[in-house]
C-alpha atoms as a PDB file:
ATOM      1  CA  UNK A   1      93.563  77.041 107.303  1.00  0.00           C
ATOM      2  CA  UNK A   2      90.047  77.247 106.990  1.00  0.00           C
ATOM      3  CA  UNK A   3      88.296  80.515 104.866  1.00  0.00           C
ATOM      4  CA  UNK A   4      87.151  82.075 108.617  1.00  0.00           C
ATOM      5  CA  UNK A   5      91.138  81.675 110.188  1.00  0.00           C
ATOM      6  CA  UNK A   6      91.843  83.584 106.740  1.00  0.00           C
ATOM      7  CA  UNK A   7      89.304  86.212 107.438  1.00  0.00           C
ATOM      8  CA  UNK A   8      90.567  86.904 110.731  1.00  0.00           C
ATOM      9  CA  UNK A   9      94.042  87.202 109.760  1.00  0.00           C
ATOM     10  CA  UNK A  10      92.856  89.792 107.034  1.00  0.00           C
ATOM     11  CA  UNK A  11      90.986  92.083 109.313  1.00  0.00           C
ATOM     12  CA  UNK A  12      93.031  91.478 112.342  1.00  0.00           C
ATOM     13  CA  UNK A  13      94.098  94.735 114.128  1.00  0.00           C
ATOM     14  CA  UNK A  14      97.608  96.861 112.958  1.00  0.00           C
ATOM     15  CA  UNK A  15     100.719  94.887 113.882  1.00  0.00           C
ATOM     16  CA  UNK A  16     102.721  96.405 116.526  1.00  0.00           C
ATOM     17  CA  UNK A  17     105.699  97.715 113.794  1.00  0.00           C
ATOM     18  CA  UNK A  18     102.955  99.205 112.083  1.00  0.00           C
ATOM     19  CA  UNK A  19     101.400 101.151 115.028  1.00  0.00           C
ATOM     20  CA  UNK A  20     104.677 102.319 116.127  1.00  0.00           C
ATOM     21  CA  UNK A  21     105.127 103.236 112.778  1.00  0.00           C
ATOM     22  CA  UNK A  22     102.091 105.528 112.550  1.00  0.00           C
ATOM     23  CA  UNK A  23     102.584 106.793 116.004  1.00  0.00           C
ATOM     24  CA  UNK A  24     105.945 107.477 114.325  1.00  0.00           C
ATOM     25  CA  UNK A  25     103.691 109.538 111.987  1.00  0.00           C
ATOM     26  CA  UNK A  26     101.508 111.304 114.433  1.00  0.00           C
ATOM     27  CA  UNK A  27     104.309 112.782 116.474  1.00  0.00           C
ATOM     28  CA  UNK A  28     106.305 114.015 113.185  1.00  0.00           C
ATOM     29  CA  UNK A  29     102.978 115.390 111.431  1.00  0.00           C
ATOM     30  CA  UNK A  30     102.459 117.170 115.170  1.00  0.00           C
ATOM     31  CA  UNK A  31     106.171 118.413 115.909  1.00  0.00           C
ATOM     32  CA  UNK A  32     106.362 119.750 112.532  1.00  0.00           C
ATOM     33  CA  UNK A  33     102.705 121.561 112.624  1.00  0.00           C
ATOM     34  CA  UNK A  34     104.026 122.807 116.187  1.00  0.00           C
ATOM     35  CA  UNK A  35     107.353 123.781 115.134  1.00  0.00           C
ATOM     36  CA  UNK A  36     106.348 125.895 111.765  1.00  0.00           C
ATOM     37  CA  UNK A  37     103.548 127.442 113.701  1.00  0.00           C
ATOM     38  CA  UNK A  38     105.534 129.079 116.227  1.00  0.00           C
ATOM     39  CA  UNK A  39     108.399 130.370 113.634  1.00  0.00           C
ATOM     40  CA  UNK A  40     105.165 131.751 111.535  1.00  0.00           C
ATOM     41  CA  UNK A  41     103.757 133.546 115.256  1.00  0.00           C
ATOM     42  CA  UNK A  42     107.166 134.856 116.132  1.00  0.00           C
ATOM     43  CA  UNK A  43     108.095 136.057 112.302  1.00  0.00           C
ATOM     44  CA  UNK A  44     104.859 138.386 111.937  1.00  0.00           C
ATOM     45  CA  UNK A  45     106.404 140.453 109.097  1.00  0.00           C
ATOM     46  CA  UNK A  46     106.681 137.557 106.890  1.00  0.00           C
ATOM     47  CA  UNK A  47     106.396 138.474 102.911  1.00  0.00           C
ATOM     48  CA  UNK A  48     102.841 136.912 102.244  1.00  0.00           C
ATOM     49  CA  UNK A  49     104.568 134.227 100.084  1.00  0.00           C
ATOM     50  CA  UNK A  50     106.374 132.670 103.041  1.00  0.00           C
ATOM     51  CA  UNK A  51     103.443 133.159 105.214  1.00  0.00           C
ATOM     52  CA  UNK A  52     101.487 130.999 102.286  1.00  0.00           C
ATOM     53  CA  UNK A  53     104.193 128.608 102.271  1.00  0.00           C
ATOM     54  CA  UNK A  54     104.011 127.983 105.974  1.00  0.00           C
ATOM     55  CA  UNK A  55     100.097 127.940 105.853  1.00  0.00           C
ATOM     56  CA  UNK A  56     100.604 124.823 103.536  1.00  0.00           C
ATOM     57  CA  UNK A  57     102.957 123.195 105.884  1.00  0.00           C
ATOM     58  CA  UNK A  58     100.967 123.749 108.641  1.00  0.00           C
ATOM     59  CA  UNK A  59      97.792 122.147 106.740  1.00  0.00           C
ATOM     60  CA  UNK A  60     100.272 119.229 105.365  1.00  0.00           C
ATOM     61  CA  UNK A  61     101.200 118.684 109.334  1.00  0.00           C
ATOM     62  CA  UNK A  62      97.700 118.582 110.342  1.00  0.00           C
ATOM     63  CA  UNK A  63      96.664 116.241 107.150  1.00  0.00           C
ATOM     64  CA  UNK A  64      99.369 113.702 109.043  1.00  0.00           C
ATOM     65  CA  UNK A  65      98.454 114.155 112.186  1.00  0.00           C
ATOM     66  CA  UNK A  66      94.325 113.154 111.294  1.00  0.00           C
ATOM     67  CA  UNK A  67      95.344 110.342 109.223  1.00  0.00           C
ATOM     68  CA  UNK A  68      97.473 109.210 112.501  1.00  0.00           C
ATOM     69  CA  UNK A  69      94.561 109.737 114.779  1.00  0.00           C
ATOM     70  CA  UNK A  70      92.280 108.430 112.284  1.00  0.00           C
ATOM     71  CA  UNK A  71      94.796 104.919 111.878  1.00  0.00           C
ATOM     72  CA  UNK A  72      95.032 104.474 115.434  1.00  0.00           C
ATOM     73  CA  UNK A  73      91.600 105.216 116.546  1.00  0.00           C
ATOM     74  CA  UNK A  74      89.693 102.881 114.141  1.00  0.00           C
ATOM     75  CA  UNK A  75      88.269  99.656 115.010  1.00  0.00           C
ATOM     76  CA  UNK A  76      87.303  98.218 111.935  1.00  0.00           C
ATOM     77  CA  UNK A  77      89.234  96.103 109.746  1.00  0.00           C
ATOM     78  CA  UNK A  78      91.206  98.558 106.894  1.00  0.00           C
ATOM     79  CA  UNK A  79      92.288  96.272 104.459  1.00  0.00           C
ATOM     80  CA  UNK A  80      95.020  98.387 103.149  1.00  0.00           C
ATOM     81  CA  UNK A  81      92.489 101.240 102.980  1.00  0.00           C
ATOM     82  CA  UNK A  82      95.361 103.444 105.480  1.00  0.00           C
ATOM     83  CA  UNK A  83      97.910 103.013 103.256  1.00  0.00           C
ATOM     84  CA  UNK A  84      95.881 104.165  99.848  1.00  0.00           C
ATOM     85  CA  UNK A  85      95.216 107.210 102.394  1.00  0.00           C
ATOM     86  CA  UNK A  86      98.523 107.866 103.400  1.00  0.00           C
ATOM     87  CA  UNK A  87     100.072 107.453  99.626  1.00  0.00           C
ATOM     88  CA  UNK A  88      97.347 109.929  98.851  1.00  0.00           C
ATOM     89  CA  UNK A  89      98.105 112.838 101.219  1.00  0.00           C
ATOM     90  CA  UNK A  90     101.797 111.630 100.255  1.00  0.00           C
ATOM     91  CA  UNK A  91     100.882 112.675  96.599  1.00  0.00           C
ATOM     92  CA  UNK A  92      99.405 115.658  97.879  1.00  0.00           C
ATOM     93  CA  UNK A  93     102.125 116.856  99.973  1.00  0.00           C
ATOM     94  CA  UNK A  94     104.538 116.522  97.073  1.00  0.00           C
ATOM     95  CA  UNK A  95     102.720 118.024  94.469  1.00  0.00           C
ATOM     96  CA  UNK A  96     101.853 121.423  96.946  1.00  0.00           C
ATOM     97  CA  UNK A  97     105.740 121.479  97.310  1.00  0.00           C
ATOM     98  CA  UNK A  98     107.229 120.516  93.808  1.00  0.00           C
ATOM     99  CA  UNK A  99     104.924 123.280  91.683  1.00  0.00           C
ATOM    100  CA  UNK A 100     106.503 126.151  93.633  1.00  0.00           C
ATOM    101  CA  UNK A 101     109.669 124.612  93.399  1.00  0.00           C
ATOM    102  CA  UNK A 102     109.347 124.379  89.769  1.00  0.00           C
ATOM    103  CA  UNK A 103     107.959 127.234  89.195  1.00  0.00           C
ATOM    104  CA  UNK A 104     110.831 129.099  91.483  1.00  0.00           C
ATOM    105  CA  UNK A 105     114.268 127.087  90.641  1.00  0.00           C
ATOM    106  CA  UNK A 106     114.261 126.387  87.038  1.00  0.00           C
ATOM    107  CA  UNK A 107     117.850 124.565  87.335  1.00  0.00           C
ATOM    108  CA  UNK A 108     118.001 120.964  85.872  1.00  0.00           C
ATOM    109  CA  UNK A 109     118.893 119.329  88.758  1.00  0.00           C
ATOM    110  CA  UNK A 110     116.089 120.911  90.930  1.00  0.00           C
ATOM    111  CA  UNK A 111     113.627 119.409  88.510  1.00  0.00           C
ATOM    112  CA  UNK A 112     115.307 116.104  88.069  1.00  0.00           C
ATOM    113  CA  UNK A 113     114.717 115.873  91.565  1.00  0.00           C
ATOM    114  CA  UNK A 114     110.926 117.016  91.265  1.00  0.00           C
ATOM    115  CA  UNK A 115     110.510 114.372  88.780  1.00  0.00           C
ATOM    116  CA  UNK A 116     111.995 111.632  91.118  1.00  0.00           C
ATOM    117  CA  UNK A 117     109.760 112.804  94.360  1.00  0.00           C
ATOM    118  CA  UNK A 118     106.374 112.599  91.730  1.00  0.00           C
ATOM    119  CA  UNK A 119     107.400 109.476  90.046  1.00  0.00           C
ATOM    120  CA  UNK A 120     107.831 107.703  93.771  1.00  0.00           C
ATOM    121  CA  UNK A 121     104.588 109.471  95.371  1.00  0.00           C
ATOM    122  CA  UNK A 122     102.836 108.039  92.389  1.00  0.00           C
ATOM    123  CA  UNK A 123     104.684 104.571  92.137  1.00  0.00           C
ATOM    124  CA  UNK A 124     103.739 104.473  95.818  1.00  0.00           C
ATOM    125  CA  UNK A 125     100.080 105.384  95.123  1.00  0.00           C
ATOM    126  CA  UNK A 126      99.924 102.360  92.548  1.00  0.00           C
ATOM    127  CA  UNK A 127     101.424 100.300  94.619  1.00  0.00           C
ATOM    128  CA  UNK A 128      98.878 100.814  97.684  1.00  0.00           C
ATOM    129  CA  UNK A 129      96.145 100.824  95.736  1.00  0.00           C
ATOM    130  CA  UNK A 130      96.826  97.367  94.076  1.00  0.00           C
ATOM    131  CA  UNK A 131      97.432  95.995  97.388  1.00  0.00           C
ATOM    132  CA  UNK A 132      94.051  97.245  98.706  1.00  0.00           C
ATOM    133  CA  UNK A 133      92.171  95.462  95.587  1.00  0.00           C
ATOM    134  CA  UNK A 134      94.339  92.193  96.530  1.00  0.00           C
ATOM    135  CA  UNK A 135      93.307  92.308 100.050  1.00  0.00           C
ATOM    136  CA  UNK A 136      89.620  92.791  98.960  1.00  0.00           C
ATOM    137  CA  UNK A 137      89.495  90.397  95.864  1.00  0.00           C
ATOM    138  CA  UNK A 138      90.755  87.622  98.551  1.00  0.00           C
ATOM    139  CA  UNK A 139      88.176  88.568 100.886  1.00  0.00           C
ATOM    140  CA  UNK A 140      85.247  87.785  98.487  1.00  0.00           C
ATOM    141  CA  UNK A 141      87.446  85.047  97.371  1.00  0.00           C
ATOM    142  CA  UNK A 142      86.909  83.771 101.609  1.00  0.00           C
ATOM    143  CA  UNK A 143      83.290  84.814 101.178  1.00  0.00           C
ATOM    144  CA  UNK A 144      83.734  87.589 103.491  1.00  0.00           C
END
């Protein structure tokens, strides 16, 4: 395999389980945006907590559903750049839901759990990231 059949394989398009799997994405960050949306138009006398809370969801839905768009739509190569992205926004995500449940259930096992969700958004974060420098150490590696 010659350094240019490498390069090509490295900034070759998004496999089709991945596509479907970020289409996957789009259509849960958008039923979810769609679905909390209407229950926060049809509630009007919401306490302003709740209508806070659903704010955040709706912004978490629409986070998903640009990454999606952005994913699908691009035409240059990523090199893991998506998934640094979407571990990112997954960091995000958990951390705007686990302070208010901290804060709010102060039970052992409710924080336990907390703990798990942070430790795997972060694990996950690390784990993308070091993939991305891979991907780009072996593409100056190529000469790319």
């Amino acid at each position: 395999m010659t350094p240019d059949d490498m390069l090509d394989r490295l900034s070759g398009r998004l496999s089709r389980p991945r596509r479907l799997a970020v289409v996957g994405v789009l259509l849960a960050g958008a039923a979810m945006t769609l679905l909390i949306s209407l229950l926060w138009v049809t509630e009007p006398e919401l306490p302003a907590r709740t209508q806070l809370a659903f704010a955040g969801l709706v912004a978490v839905g629409l986070a998903w559903v640009g990454y999606a768009a952005w994913v699908l739509t691009s035409r240059l190569p990523l090199y893991a750049l998506d998934r640094v992205v979407a571990a990112w926004l997954g960091l995000g995500a958990t951390v705007a839901v686990a302070v208010p449940v901290a804060l709010i259930a102060a039970a052992p096992l409710a924080l336990a759990v907390v703990g798990a969700l942070l430790a795997l958004a972060v694990t996950n974060l690390v784990r993308s990231r070091r993939r991305r420098a891979a991907l780009l150490r072996r593409k100056r590696e190529l000469g790319g």
